[in-house]
C-alpha atoms as a PDB file:
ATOM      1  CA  UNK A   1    -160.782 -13.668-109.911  1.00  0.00           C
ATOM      2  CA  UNK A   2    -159.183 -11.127-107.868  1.00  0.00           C
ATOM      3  CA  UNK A   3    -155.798 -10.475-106.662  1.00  0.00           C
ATOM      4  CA  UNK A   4    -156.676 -11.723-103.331  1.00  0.00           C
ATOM      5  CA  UNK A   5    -158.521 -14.753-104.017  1.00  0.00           C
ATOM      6  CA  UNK A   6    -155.484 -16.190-106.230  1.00  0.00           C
ATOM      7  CA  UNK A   7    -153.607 -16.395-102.890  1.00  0.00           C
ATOM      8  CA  UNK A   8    -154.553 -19.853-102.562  1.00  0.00           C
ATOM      9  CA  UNK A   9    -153.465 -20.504-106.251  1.00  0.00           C
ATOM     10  CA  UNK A  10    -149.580 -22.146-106.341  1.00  0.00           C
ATOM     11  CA  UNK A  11    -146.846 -18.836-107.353  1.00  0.00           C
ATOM     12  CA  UNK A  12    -146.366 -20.593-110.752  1.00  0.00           C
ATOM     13  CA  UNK A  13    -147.579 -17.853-112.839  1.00  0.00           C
ATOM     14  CA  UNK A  14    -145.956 -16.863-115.302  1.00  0.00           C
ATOM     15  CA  UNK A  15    -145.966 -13.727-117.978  1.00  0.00           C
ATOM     16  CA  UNK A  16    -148.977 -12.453-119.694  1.00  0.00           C
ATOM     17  CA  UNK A  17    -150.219 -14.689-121.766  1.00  0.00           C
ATOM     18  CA  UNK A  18    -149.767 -14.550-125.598  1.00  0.00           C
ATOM     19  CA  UNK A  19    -152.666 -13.713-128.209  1.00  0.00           C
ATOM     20  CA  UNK A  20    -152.335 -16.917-129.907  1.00  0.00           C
ATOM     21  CA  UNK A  21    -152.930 -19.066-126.729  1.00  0.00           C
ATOM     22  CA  UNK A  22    -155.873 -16.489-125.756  1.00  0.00           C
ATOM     23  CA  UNK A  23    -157.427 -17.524-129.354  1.00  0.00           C
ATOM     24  CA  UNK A  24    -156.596 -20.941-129.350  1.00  0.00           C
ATOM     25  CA  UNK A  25    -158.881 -21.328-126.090  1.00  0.00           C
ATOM     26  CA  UNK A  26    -161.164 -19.000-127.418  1.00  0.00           C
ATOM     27  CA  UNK A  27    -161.500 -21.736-129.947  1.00  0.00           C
ATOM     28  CA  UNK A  28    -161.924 -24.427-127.964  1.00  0.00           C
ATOM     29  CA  UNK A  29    -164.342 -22.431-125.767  1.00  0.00           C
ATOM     30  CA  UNK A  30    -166.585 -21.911-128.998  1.00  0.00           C
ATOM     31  CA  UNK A  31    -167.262 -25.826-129.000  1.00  0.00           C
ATOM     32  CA  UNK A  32    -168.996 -25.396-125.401  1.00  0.00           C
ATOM     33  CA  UNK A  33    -170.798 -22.407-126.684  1.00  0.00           C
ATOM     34  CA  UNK A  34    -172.092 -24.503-129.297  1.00  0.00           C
ATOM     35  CA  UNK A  35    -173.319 -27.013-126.774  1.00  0.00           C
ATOM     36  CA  UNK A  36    -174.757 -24.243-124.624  1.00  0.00           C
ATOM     37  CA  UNK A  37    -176.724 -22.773-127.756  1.00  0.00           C
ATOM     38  CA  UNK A  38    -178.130 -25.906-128.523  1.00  0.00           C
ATOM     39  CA  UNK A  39    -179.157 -26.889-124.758  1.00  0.00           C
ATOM     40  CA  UNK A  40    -180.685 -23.620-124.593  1.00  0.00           C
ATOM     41  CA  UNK A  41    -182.643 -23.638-127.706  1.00  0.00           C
ATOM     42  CA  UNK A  42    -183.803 -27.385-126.384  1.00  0.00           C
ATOM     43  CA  UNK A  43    -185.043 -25.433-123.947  1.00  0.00           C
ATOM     44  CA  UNK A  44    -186.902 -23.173-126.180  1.00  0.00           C
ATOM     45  CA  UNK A  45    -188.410 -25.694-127.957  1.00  0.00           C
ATOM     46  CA  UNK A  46    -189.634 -26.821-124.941  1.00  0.00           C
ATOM     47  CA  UNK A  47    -192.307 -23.450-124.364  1.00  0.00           C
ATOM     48  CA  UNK A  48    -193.169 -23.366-127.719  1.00  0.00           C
ATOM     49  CA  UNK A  49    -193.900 -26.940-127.898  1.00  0.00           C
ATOM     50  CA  UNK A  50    -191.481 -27.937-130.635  1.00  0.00           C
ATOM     51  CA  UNK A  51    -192.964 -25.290-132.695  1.00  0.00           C
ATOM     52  CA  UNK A  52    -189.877 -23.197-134.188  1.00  0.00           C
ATOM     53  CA  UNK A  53    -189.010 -19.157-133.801  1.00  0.00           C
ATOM     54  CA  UNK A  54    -190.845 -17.348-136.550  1.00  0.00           C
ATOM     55  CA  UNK A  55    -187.792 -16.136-138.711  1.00  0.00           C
ATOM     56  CA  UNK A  56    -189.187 -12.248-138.834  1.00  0.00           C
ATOM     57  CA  UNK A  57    -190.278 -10.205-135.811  1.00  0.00           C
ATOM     58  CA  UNK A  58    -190.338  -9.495-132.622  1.00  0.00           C
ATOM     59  CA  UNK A  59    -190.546 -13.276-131.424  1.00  0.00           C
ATOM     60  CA  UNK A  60    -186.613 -13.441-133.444  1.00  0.00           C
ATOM     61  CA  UNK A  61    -185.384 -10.901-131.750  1.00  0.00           C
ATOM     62  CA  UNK A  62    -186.049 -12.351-128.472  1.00  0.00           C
ATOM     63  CA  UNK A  63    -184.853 -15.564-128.877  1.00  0.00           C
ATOM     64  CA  UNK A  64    -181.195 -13.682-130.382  1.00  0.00           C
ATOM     65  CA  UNK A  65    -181.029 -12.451-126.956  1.00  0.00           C
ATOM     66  CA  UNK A  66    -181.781 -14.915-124.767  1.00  0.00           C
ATOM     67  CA  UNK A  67    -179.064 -17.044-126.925  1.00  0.00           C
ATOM     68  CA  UNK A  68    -176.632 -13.919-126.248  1.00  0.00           C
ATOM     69  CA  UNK A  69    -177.781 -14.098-122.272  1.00  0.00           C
ATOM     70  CA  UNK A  70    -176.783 -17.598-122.675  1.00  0.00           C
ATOM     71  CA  UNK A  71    -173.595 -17.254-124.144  1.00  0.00           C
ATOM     72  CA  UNK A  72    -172.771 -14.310-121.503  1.00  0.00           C
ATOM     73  CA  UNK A  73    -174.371 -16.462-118.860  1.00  0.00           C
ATOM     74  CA  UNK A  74    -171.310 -19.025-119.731  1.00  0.00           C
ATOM     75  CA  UNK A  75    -168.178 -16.976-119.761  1.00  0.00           C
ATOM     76  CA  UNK A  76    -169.719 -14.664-116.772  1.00  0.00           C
ATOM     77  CA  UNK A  77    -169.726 -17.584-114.835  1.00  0.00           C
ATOM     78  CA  UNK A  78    -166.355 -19.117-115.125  1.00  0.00           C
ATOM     79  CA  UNK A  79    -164.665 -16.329-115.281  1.00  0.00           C
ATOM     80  CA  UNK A  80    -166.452 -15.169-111.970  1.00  0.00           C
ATOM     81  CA  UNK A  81    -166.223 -18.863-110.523  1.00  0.00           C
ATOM     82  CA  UNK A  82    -163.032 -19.899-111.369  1.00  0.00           C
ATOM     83  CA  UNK A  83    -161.167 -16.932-113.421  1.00  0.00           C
ATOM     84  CA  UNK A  84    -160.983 -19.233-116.356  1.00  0.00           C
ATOM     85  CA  UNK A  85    -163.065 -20.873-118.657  1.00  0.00           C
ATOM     86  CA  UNK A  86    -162.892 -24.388-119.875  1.00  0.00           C
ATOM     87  CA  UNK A  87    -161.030 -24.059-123.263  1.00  0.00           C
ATOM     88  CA  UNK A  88    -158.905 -20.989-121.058  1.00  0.00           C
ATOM     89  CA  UNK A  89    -157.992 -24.274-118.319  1.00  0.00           C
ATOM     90  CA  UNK A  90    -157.033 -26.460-121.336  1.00  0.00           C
ATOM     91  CA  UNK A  91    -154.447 -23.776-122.495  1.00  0.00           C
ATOM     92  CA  UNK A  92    -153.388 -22.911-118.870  1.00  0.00           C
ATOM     93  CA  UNK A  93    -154.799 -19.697-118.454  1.00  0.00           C
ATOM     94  CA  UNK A  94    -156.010 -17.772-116.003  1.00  0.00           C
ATOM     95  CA  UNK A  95    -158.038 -14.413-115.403  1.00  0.00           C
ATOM     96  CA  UNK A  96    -156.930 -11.953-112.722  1.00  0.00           C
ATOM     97  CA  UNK A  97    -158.640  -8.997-111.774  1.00  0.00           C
ATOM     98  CA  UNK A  98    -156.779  -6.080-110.029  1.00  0.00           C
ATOM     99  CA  UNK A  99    -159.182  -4.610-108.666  1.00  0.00           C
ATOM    100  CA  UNK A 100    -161.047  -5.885-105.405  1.00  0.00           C
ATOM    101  CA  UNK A 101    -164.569  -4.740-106.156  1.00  0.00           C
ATOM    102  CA  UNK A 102    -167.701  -7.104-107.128  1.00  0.00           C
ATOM    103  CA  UNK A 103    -167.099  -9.511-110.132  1.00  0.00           C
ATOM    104  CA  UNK A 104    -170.237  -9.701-112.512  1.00  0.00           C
ATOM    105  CA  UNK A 105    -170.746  -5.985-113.504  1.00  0.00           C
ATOM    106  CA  UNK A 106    -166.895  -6.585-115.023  1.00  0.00           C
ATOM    107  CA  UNK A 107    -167.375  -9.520-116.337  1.00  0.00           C
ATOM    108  CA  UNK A 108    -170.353  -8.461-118.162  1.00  0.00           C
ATOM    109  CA  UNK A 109    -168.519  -5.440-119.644  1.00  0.00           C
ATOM    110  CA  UNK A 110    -165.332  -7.773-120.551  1.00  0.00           C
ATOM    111  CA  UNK A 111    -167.974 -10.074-122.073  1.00  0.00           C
ATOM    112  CA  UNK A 112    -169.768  -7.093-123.613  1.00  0.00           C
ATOM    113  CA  UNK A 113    -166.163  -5.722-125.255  1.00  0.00           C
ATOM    114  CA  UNK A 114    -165.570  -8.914-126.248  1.00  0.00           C
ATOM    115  CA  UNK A 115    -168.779  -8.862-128.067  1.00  0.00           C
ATOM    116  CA  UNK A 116    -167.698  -5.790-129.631  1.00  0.00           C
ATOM    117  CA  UNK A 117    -163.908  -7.512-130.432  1.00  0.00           C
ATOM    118  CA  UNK A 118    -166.271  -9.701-132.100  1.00  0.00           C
ATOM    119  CA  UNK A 119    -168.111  -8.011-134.352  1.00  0.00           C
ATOM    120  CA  UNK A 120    -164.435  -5.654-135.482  1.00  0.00           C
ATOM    121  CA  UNK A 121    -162.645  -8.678-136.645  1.00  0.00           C
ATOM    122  CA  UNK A 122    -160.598  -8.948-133.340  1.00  0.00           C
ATOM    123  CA  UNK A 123    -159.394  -5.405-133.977  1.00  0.00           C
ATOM    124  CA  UNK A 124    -159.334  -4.654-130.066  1.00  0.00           C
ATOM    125  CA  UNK A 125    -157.431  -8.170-129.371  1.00  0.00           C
ATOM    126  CA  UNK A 126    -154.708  -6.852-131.968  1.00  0.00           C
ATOM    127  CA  UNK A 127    -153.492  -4.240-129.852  1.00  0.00           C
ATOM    128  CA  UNK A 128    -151.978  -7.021-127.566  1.00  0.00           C
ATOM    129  CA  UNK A 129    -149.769  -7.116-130.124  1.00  0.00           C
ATOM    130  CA  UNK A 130    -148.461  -3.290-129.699  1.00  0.00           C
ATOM    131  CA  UNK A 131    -148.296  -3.296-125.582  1.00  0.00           C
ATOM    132  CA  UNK A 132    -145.703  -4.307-123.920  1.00  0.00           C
ATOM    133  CA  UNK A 133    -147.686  -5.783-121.124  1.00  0.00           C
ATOM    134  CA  UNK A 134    -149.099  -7.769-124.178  1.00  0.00           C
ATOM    135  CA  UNK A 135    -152.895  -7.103-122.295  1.00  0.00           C
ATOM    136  CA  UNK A 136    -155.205  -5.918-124.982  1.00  0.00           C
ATOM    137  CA  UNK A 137    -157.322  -2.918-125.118  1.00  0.00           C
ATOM    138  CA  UNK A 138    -160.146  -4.893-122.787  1.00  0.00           C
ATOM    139  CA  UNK A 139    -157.700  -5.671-120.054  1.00  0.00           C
ATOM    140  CA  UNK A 140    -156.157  -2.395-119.861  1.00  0.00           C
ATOM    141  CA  UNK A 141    -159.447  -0.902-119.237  1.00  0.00           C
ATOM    142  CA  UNK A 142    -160.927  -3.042-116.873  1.00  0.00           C
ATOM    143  CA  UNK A 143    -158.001  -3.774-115.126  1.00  0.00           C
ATOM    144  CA  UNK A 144    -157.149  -7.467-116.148  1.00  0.00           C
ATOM    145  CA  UNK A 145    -154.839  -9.806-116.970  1.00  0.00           C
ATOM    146  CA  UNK A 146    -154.564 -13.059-118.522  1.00  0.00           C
ATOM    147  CA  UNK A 147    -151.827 -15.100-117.642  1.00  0.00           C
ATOM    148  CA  UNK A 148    -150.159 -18.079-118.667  1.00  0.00           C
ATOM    149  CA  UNK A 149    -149.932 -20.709-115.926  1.00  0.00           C
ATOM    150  CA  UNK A 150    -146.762 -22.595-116.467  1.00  0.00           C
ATOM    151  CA  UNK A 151    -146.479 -26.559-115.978  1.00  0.00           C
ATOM    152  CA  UNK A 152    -146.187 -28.068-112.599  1.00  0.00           C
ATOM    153  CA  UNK A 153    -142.699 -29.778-111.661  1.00  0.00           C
END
């Protein structure tokens, strides 16, 4: 979401949003990846004609990524849609983009970083720890910013 589509959100944003609430809706947004991973391998099924994926090959490696395109396809979206995913709504946060320029080519690099977060124990989310902005080392080089949204009154 960019700076100048939050316009129409309500000023009750508040500071950068902590790396325990950014996990804890990670968490929450793992149960919906679940349910995405099994809608799309229903749909799998479906052109093999309940036949499964041969565990070796080419045939695996194919059906790995089109789960990952899946998985990307879900946070890409939200986060392009509505600058916050489900589990990120539940924990009142939001996604803002300072730049101004077209949203899936960053959202598919955040996604892709994340990816790499990931697969380094959360190493790159630690360094919200050491910032002072608290953004980790994702947001500082895309130019994002999660926020905590605070209660309305």
């Amino acid at each position: 979401m960019t700076a100048a589509a939050t316009e129409d959100i309500p000023r009750r944003l508040a500071r950068t949003a902590p790396l325990w609430r950014r996990l804890a809706a990670l968490g929450y947004d793992l149960l919906f990846v679940i349910a995405v991973l099994i809608l799309a391998t229903f749909i799998a099924l479906l052109f093999t004609g309940g036949e499964s994926i041969p565990a070796q090959g080419p045939d695996q490696w194919l059906f790995r990524l089109y789960l990952l395109a899946w998985v990307a396809g879900y946070f890409v979206f939200f986060w392009c849609r509505f600058g916050q995913t489900p589990g990120m709504k539940v924990w009142r946060l939001l996604l803002i983009r300072e730049r101004d320029d077209c949203c899936l080519m960053p959202m598919l690099m955040r996604f892709g970083f994340g990816m790499l977060a990931f697969a380094t124990a959360g190493l790159l989310l630690l360094t919200a720890l050491t910032d002072a902005k608290r953004r980790s080392w994702i947001d500082r080089h895309l130019d994002m910013r999660v926020v905590q949204l605070l209660p309305n009154r």
